[in-house]
Every structure is written in C-alpha cells, then in structure tokens.
Protein backbone atom coordinates (compact mmCIF):
# COMPACT_ATOMS: atom_id res chain seq x y z
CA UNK A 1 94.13 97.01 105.28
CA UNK A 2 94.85 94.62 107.79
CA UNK A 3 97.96 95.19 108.19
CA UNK A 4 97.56 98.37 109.27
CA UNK A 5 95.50 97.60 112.17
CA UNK A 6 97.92 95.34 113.47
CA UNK A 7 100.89 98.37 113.26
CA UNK A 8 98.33 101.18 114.86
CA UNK A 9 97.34 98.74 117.62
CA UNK A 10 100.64 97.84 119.21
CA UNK A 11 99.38 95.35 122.09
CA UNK A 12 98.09 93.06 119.05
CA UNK A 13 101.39 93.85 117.17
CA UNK A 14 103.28 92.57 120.40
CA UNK A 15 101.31 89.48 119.96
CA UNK A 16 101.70 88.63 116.27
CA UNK A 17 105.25 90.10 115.55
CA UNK A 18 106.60 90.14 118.57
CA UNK A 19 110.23 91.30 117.54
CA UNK A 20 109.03 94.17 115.61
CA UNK A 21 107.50 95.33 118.65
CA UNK A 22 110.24 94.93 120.70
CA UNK A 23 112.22 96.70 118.28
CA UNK A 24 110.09 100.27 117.67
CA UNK A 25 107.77 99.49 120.78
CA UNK A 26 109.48 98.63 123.92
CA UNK A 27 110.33 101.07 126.06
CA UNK A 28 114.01 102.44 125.24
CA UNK A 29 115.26 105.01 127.48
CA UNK A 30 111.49 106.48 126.88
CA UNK A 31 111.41 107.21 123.48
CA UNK A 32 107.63 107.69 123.35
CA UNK A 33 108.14 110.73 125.85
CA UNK A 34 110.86 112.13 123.78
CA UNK A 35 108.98 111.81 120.58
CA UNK A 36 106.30 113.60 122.17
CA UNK A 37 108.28 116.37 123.90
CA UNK A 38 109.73 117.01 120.11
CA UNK A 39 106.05 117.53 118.97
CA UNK A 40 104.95 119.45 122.01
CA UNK A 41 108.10 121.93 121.18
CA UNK A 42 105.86 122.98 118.13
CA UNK A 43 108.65 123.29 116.00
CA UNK A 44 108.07 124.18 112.30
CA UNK A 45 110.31 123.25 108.94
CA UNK A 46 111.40 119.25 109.89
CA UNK A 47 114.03 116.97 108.56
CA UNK A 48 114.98 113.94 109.66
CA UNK A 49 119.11 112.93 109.49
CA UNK A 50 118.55 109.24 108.47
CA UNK A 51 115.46 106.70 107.88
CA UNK A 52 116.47 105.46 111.37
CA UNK A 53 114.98 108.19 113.30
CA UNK A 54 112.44 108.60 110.11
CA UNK A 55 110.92 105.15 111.35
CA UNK A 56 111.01 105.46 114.54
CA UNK A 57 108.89 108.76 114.40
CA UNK A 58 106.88 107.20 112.01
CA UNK A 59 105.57 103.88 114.22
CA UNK A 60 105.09 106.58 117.08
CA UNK A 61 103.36 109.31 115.12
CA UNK A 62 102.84 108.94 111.64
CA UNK A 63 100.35 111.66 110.78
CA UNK A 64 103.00 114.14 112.72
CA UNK A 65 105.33 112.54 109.71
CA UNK A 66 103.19 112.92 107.30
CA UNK A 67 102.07 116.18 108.24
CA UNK A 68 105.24 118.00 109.44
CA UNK A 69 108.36 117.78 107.64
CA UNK A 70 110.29 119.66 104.92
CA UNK A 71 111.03 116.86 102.67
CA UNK A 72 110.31 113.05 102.81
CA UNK A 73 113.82 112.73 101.60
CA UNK A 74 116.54 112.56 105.15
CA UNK A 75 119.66 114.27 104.74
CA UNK A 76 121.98 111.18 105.15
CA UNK A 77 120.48 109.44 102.21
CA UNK A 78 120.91 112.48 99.72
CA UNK A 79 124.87 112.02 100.48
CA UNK A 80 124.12 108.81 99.50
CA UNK A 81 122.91 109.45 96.28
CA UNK A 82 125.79 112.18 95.94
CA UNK A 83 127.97 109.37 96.38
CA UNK A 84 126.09 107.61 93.32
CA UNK A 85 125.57 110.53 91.69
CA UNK A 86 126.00 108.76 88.06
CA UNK A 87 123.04 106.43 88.86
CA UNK A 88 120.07 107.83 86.81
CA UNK A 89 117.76 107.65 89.89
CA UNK A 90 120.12 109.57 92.41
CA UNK A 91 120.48 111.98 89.55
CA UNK A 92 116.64 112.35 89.50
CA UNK A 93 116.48 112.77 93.18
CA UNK A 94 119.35 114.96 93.70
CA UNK A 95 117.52 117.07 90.69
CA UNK A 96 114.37 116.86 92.37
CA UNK A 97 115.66 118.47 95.47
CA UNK A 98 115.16 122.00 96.14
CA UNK A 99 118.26 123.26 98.42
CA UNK A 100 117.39 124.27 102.04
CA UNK A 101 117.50 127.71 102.38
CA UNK A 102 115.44 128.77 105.37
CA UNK A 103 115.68 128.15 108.65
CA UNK A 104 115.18 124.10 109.73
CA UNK A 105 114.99 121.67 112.80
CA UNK A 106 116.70 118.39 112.15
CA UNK A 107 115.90 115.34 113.91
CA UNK A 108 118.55 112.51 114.21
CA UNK A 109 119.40 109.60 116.37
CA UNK A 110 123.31 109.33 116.97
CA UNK A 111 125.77 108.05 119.10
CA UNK A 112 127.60 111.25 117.53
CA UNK A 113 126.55 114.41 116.55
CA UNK A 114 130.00 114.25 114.54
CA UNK A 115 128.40 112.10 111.74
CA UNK A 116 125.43 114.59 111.34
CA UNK A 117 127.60 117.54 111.15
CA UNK A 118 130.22 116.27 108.15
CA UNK A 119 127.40 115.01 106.27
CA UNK A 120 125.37 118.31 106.62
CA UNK A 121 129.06 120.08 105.63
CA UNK A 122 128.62 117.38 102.58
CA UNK A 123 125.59 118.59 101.66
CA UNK A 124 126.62 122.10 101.95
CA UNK A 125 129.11 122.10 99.59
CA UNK A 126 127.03 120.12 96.89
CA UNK A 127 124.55 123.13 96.88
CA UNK A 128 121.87 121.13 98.57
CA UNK A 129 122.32 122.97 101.85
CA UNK A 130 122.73 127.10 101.63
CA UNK A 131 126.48 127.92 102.65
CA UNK A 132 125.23 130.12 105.21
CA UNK A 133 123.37 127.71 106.96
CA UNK A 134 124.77 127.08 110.72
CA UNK A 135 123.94 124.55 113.65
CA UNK A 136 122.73 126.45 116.33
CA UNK A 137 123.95 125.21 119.81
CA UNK A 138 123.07 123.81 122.04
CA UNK A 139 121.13 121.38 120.87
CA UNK A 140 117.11 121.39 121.57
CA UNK A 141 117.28 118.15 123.02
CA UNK A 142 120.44 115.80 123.61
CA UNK A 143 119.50 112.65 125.52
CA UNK A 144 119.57 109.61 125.95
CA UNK A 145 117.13 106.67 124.31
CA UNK A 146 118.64 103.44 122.92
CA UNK A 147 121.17 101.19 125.15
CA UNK A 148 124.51 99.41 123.87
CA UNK A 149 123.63 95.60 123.28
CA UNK A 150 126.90 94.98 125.48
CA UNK A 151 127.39 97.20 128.01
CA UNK A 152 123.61 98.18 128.86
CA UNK A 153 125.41 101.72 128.59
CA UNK A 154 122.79 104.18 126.70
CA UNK A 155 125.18 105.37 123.91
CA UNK A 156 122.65 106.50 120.92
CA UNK A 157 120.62 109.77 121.74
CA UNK A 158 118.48 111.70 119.97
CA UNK A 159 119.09 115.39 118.87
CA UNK A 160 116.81 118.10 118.33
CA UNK A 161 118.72 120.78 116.16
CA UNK A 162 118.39 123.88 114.92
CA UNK A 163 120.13 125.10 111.67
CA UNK A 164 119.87 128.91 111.15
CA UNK A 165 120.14 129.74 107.47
C-alpha cells in the first residue's frame, strides 16, 4: 500500500525516486494539459497505440484508464503477438480478442503517425480490426509534448484519432 501513496502524491515521488518523476512528471511540452484536454473532449470507445502512451495516461489519470478504454490490450502489442503468433500465450491473447468493429478513438504518442497507420493496416488484415474501418482526418489533436534528447527540438506528439468503422 505504500507504494501507492508515494505514485499518487508526486511531490513525495520527486523526493524518493527522483528519475521516475522526472520521467512521467516533469513538465514535457505540457503533457498534463494535453492529457486533460483528451478527457475534457469526452470521447467514448478508447485505445491506446502502445504501453508508452498507456503509462503515461496512467501516472496522470489512472481511474480515466481504468474506467475508459475499449480494451486493456494497445494495438501495437497485438502485432506483436501476431508476430509470435505460435507462442501459446499470444495465441491466447490474439483468441481472446474480440475484433474492433465500431467506431474508436485511439490515443498514441509518435514522432510519426506512419508507424500507427501500417500497424493498424496490420491489424486489419489479421481480422482484428474490421476492413472497413478508416482514420478519420484530421487528427483530434496533433501536438507537440516530448523534446529530442539532442536537439531540444519537440519531435514526439501525441495524436488523438478517430477511426470510423
């Protein structure tokens, strides 16, 4: 139980584990206030692209996590497990998976959106996504949040999506 007092109260996390702060904590091209303005949007049917933007939503607002998305599962690691597909426990979870077949807002953090589209195309045409399923653009949001460790350029943003099925 301790442990979760220190991660809910970040000024004593900042203290004690002071990298792990600075990593989900610090403020990175405002990623609280984007967070946020993805929540205030109200949008219903979540996924999340990768366990990178999973976690990040998760130290920020993990009853909205809990609470609010399609499928615990994000779409980058099903390729995964498509790519291991004769493991017995990708075969369970690929089983396990009920396609997506309505209408969905996917969350991802990308330097770009390039990635996200050939692995949703991936997914597609494994029967996980419904064929008629199409990214709606513009995007929701496109911006900015996390800064290149060389240049100080911001080159990952995050994307708020819409998929039309």
């Amino acid at each position: 139980m301790t442990n979760s007092k220190i991660i809910l109260n970040d000024k004593k996390l900042e203290s004690v584990e002071p990298l792990f702060f600075q990593l989900y904590f610090e403020d990175k091209g405002n990623l609280k206030n984007k967070i946020q303005k993805i929540i205030s949007l109200n949008k219903n049917n979540l996924i999340f692209f990768s366990d990178f933007s999973k976690n990040y939503f998760k130290a920020h607002e993990f009853d909205f996590v809990k609470n609010n998305f399609l499928t615990t599962k994000p779409l980058l690691n099903l390729s995964r497990h498509l790519d291991t597909k004769n493991n017995s426990y990708s075969k369970y979870t690929l089983k396990k998976f009920a396609i997506l077949d309505k209408d969905f807002h996917l969350i991802s953090f990308t330097q770009d959106f390039n990635l996200t589209s050939s692995i949703i195309y991936k997914l597609q045409n494994s029967n996980l996504i419904d064929k008629k399923c199409r990214i709606q653009l513009p995007h929701l949001i496109n911006e900015p949040i996390f800064r290149d460790s060389g240049s100080g350029n911001f080159n990952i943003n995050i994307y708020l999506t819409k998929m039309v099925c």
